[in-house]
Protein backbone atom coordinates (compact mmCIF):
# COMPACT_ATOMS: atom_id res chain seq x y z
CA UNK A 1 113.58 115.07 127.05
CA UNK A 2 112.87 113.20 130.11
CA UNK A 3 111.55 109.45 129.32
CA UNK A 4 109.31 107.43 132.23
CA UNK A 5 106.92 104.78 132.38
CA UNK A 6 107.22 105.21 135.91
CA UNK A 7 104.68 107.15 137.59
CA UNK A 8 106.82 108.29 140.80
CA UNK A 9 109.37 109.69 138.46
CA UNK A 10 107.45 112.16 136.50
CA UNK A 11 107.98 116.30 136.07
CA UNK A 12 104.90 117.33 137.73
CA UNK A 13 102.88 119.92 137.46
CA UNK A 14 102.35 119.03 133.85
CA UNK A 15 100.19 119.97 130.52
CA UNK A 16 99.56 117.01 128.90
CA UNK A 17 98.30 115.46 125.47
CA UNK A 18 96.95 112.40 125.35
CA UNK A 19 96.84 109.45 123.30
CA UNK A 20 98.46 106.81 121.51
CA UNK A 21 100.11 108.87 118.74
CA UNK A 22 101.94 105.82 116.71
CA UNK A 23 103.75 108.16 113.75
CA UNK A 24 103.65 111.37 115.24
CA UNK A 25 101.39 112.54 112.32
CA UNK A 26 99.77 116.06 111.46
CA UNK A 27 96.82 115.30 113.04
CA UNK A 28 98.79 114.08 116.44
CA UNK A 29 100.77 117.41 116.53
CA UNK A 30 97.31 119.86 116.32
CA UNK A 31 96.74 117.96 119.41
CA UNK A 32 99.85 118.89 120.82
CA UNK A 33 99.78 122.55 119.60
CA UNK A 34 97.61 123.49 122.99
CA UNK A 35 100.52 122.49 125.09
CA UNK A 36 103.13 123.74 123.10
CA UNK A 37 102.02 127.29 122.67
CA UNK A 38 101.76 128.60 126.16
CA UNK A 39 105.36 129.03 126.21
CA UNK A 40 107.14 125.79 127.80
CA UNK A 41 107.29 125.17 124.07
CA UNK A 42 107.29 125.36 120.65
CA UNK A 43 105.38 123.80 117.83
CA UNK A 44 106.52 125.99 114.84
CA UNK A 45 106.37 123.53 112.38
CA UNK A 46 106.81 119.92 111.01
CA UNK A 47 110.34 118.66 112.41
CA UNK A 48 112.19 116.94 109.41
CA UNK A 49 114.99 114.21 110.16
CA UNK A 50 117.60 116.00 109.32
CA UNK A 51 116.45 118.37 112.25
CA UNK A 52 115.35 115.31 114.29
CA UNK A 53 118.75 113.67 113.62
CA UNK A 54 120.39 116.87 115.04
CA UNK A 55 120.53 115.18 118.11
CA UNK A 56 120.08 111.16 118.84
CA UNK A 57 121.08 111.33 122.31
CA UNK A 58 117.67 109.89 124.18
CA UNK A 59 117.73 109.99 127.71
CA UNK A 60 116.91 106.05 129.38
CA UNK A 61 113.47 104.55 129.61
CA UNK A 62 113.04 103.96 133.25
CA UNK A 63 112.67 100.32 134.37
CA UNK A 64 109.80 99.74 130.96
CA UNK A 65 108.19 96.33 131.37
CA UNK A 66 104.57 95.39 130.24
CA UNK A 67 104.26 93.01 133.29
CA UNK A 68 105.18 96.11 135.75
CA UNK A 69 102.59 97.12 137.37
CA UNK A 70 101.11 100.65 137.61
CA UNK A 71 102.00 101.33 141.64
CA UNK A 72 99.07 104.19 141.66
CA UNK A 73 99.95 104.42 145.16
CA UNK A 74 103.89 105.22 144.28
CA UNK A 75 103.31 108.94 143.79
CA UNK A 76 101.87 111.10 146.73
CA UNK A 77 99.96 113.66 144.75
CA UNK A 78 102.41 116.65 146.14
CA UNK A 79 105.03 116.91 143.35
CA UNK A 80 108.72 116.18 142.86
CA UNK A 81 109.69 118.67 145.65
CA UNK A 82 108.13 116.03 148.03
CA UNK A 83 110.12 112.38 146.61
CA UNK A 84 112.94 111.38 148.45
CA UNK A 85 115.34 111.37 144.97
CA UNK A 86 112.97 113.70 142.78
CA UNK A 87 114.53 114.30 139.01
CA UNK A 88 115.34 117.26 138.19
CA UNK A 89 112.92 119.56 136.39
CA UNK A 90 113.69 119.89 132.00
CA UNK A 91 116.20 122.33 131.33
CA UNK A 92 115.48 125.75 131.49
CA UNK A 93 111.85 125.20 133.40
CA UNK A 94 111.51 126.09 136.88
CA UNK A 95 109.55 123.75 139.29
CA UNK A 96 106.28 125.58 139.52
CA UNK A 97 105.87 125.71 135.23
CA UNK A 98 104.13 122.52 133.96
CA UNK A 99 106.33 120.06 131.93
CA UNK A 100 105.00 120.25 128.58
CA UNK A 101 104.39 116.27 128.43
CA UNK A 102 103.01 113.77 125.83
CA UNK A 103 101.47 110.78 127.66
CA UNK A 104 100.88 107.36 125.66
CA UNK A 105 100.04 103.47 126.00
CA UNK A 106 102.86 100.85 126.34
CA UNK A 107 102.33 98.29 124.46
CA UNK A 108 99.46 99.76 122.07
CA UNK A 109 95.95 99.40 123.42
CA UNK A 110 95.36 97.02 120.39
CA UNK A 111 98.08 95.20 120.70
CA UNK A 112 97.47 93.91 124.62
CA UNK A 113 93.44 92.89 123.86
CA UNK A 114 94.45 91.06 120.61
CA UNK A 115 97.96 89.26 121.84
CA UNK A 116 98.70 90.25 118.04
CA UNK A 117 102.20 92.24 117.60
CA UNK A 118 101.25 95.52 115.98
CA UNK A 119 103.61 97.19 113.75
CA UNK A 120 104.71 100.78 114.66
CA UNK A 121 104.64 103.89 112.37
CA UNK A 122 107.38 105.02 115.05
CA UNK A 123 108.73 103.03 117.45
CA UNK A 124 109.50 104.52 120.69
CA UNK A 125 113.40 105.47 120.05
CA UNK A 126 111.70 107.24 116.81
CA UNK A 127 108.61 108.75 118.67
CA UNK A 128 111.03 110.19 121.26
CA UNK A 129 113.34 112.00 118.59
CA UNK A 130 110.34 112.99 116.57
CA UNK A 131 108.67 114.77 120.12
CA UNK A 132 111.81 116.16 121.60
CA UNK A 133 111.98 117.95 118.10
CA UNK A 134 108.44 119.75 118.23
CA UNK A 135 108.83 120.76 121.84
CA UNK A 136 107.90 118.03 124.24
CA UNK A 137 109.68 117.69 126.98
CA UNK A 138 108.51 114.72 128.75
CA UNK A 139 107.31 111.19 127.46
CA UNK A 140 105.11 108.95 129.87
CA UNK A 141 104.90 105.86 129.28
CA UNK A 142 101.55 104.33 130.47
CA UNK A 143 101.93 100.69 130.92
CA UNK A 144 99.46 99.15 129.36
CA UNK A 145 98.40 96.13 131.82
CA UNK A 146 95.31 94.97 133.19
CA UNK A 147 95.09 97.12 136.27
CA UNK A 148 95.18 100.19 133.64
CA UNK A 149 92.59 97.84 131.21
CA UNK A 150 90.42 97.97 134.32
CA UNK A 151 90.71 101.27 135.48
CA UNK A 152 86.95 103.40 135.36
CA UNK A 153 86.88 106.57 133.42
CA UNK A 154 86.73 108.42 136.91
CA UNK A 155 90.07 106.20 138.15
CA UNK A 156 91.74 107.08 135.83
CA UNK A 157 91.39 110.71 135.46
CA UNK A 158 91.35 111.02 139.15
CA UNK A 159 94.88 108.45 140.03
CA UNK A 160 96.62 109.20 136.83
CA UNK A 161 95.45 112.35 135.33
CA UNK A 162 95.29 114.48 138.53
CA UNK A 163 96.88 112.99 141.42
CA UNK A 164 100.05 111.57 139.75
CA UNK A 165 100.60 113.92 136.60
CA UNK A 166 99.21 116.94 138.40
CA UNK A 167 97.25 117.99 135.07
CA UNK A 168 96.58 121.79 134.58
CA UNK A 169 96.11 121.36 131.13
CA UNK A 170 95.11 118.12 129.05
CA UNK A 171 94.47 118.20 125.00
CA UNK A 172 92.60 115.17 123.31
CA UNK A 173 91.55 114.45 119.71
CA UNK A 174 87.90 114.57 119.51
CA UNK A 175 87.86 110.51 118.93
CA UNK A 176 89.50 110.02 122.44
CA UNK A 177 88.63 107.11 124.54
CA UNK A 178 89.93 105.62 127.56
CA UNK A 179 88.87 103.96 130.68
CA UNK A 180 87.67 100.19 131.34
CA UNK A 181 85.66 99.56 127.93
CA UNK A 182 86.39 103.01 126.12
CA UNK A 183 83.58 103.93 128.38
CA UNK A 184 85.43 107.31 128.57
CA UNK A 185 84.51 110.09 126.02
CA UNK A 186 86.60 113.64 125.08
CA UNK A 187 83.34 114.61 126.33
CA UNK A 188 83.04 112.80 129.43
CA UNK A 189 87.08 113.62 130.17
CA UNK A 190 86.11 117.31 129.90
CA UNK A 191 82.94 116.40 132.48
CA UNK A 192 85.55 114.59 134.92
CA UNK A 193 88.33 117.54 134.87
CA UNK A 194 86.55 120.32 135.54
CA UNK A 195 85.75 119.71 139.47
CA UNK A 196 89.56 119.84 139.78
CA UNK A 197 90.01 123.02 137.89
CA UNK A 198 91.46 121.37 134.77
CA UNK A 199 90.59 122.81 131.37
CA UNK A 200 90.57 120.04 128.44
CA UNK A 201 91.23 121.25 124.58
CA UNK A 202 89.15 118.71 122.21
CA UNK A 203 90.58 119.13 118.57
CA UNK A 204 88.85 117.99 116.03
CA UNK A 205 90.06 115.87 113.50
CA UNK A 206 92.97 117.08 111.11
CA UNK A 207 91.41 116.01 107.11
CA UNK A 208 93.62 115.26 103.99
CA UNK A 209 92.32 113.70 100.92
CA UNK A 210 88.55 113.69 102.42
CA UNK A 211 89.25 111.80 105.28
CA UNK A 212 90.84 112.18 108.77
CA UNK A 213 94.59 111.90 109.52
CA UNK A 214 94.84 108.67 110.78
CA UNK A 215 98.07 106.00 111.35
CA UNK A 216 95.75 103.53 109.46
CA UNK A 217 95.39 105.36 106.40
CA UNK A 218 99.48 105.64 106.77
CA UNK A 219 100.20 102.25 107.01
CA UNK A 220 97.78 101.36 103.90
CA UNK A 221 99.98 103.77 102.08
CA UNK A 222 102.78 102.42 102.83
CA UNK A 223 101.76 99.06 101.92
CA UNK A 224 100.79 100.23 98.75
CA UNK A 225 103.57 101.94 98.04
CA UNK A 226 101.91 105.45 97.91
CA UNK A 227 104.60 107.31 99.32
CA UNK A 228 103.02 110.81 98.42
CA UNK A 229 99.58 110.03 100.33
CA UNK A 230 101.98 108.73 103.25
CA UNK A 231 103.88 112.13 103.03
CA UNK A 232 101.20 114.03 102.99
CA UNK A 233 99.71 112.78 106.32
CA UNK A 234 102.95 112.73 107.94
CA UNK A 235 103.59 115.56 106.98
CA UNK A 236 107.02 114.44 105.99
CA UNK A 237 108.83 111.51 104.45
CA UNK A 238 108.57 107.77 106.16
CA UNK A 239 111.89 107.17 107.81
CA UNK A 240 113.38 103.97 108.74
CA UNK A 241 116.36 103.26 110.90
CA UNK A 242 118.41 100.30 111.78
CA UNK A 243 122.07 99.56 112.42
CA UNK A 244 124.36 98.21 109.76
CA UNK A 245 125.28 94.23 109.79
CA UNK A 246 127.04 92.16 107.92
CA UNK A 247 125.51 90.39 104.73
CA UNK A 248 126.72 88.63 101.89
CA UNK A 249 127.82 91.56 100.16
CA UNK A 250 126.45 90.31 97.01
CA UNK A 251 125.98 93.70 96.36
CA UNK A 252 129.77 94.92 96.31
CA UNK A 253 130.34 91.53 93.93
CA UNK A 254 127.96 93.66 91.13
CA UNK A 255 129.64 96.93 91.81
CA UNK A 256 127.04 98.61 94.16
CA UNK A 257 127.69 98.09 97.59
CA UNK A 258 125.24 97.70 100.50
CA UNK A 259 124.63 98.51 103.69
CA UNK A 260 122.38 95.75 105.44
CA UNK A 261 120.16 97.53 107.99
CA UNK A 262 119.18 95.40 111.03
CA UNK A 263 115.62 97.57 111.55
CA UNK A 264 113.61 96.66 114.70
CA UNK A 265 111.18 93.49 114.57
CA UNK A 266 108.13 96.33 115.36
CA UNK A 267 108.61 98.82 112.55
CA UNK A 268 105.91 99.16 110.25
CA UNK A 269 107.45 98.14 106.73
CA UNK A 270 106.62 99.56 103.33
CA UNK A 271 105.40 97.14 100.32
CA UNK A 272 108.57 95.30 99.17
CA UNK A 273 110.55 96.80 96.06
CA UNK A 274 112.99 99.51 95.24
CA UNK A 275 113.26 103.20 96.50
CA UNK A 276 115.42 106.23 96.10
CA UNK A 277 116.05 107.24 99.52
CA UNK A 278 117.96 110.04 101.40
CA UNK A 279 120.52 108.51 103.58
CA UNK A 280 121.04 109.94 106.87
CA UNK A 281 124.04 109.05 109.31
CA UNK A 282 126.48 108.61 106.90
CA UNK A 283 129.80 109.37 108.54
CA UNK A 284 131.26 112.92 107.73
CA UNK A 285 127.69 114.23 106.33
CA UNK A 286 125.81 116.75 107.67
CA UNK A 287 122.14 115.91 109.10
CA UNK A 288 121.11 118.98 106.77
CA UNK A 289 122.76 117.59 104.23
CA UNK A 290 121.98 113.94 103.41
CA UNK A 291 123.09 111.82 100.49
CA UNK A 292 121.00 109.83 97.87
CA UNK A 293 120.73 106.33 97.77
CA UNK A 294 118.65 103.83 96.36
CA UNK A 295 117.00 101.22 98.78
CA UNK A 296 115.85 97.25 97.99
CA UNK A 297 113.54 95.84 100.33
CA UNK A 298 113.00 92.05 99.71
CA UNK A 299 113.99 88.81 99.32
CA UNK A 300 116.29 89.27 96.29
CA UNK A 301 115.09 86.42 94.36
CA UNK A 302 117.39 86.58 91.60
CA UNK A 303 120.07 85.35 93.99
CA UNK A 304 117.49 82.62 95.63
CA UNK A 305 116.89 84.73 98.50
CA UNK A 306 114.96 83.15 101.76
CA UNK A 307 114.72 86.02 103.67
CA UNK A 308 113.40 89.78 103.71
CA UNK A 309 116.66 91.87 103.78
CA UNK A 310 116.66 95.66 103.86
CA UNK A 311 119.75 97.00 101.96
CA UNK A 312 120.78 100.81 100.73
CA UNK A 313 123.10 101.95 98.13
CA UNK A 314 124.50 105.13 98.73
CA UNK A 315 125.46 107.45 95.47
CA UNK A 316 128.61 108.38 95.03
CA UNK A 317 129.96 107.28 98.54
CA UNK A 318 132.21 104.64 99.44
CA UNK A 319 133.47 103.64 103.22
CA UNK A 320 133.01 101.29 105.97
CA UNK A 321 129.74 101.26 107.37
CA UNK A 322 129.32 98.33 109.62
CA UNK A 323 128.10 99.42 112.88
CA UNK A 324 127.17 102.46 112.34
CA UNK A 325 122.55 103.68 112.56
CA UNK A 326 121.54 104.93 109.75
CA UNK A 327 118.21 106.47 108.70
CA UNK A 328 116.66 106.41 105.26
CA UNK A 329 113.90 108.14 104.52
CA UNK A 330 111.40 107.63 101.43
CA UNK A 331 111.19 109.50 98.20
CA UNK A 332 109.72 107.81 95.42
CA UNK A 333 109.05 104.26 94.79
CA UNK A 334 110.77 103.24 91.92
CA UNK A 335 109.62 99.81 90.97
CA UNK A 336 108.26 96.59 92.51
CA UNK A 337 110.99 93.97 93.34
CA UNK A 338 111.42 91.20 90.53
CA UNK A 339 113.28 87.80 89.45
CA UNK A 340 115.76 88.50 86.68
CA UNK A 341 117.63 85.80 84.04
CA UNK A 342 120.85 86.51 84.93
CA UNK A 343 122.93 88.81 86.94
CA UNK A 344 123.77 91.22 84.43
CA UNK A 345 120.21 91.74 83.83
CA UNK A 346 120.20 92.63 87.54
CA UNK A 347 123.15 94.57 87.34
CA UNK A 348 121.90 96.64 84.14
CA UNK A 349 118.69 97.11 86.07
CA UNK A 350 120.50 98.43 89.54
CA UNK A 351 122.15 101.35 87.20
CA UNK A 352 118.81 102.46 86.03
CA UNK A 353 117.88 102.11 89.52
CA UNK A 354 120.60 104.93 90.79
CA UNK A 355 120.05 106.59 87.24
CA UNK A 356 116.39 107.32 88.09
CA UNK A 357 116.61 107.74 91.93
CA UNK A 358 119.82 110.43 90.79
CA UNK A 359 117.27 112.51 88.69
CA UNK A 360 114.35 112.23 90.71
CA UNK A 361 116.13 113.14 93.69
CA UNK A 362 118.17 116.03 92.39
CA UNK A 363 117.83 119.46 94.38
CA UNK A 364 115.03 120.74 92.53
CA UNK A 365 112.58 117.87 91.47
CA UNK A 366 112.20 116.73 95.38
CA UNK A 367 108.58 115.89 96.31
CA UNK A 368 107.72 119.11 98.52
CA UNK A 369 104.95 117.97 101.64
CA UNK A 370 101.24 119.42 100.48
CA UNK A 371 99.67 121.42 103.06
């Protein structure tokens, strides 16, 4: 999958959906269904990590900064065929078939008007692998920076939409806004394409639970450790990667060994405490086949932790780990974190820990995703 926030370096012609699409959830991929069933790709069904994982080979991010501005006047409208060093088209598509393309904000809309860091559902490495597994096979990266903040409705469909992207398609959830204010509408974007012969798909919002789909709703069930409502609006488990460090193996002094994952500053964390977890990654396992583990996110304060740590106890595994990514993804919750007395009261507690995430976790009693 082909990965630009520049906007001379994009597949054009292109069918596009739009939006900011922070944990790739079943509501964001009904709005990608209309470009991914014409036949430049495939939406079939929910990608789970172990297909995801299939392949963590992401192509670069070209030349991402949220100080670099948005050059409108770096593409010339006529397609790659016309740039002096145009990338090639996605494999297997022939210049004249539109790239089927998701196109987002960099940094989060949010995020630039409130200076606040926002955590992400998926951040981008994740968003990528999640895409590139339903089908997409471009990401733009919209910079988002005042000259885009500024942009009209019109602009903006007119420089970005059409004369850069070379929309033929675009697909928008029926909340869509955009242009300087949110003055722009689904509506009104449907209003602005059609001079230029551009059809526009409004879907209306996916519902679970008697509500929308929505990243909020995700990242309140996270936070309260609801891992089934977070499932079910995913429409798979929450995953988490990170690389593993060193720690004070504190863990391997009790008998239960742990790999410290480094996860990056912007990922949305669940409420502290202790999960069973599928472990992807491990070396010698299959993506299809991942291994249980049981996963402590906290400060430990039985051992006078200062700081959050996030470390994962894989069942009946031992080897070296450091350096390696790994990716756990969320079963069940098994209990909030807690002080204990001593440290065989931890210890004793860590065996009921793998004794319960063992059984709950077993091929069989796995929580299956609720249509």
């Amino acid at each position: 999958m082909w990965v630009t926030s520049s906007l001379s370096t994009i597949h054009a012609p292109t069918v596009i959906a739009l939006g900011n699409f922070d944990g790739v959830h079943r509501g964001h991929e009904r709005v990608m269904e209309p470009i991914l069933s014409s036949g430049a790709g495939d939406l079939a069904k929910t990608p789970s990590w172990a297909e995801a994982r299939a392949d963590l080979t992401l192509p670069p991010i070209w030349g991402y900064s949220d100080r670099t501005p948005l050059l409108l006047d770096s593409c010339d409208g006529q397609g790659p065929a016309h740039w002096s060093h145009p990338p090639q088209p996605p494999m297997g598509l022939p210049r004249s078939t539109p790239t089927p393309t998701v196109v987002t904000f960099y940094p989060h809309p949010q995020e630039f008007f409130s200076g606040t860091p926002r955590p992400w559902l998926t951040p981008l490495d994740e968003k990528a692998t999640l895409l590139r597994a339903l089908g997409v096979q471009q990401l733009v990266l919209l910079p988002f920076n005042p000259e885009l903040a500024t942009l009209s409705p019109e602009a903006f469909v007119e420089k970005i939409l059409i004369h850069c992207l070379q929309a033929r398609h675009i697909s928008v959830g029926a909340d869509f806004r955009f242009g300087h204010r949110r003055e722009g509408t689904a509506a009104r974007l449907k209003t602005l394409a059609a001079p230029h012969g551009v059809t526009v798909t409004v879907v209306d919002l996916a519902q679970a639970g008697g509500d929308r789909i929505s990243s909020s709703r995700i990242r309140e069930a996270l936070w309260t450790g609801d891992l089934a409502m977070a499932r079910q609006l995913l429409g798979r488990p929450y995953a988490i990667s990170g690389r593993v460090v060193q720690g004070q193996q504190l863990g391997r002094q009790l008998g239960f060994p742990t790999a410290n994952l480094r996860v990056p500053m912007e990922k949305c964390l669940p409420r502290t405490g202790v999960y069973g977890v599928q472990v992807y990654g491990i070396p010698g396992s299959s993506p299809q086949c991942p291994l249980t583990g049981v996963m402590n996110l906290g400060v430990r304060p039985t051992v006078a932790g200062q700081t959050q740590t996030l470390e994962v106890h894989v069942l009946d595994w031992a080897g070296d780990l450091y350096g390696q990514t790994l990716t756990v993804t969320l079963e069940a919750f098994l209990r909030p974190e807690q002080r204990f007395d001593s440290l065989d009261q931890l210890k004793a507690q860590i065996q009921t820990d793998c004794q319960r995430a063992r059984a709950l976790l077993r091929v069989g009693n796995r929580p299956e995703v609720r249509a």
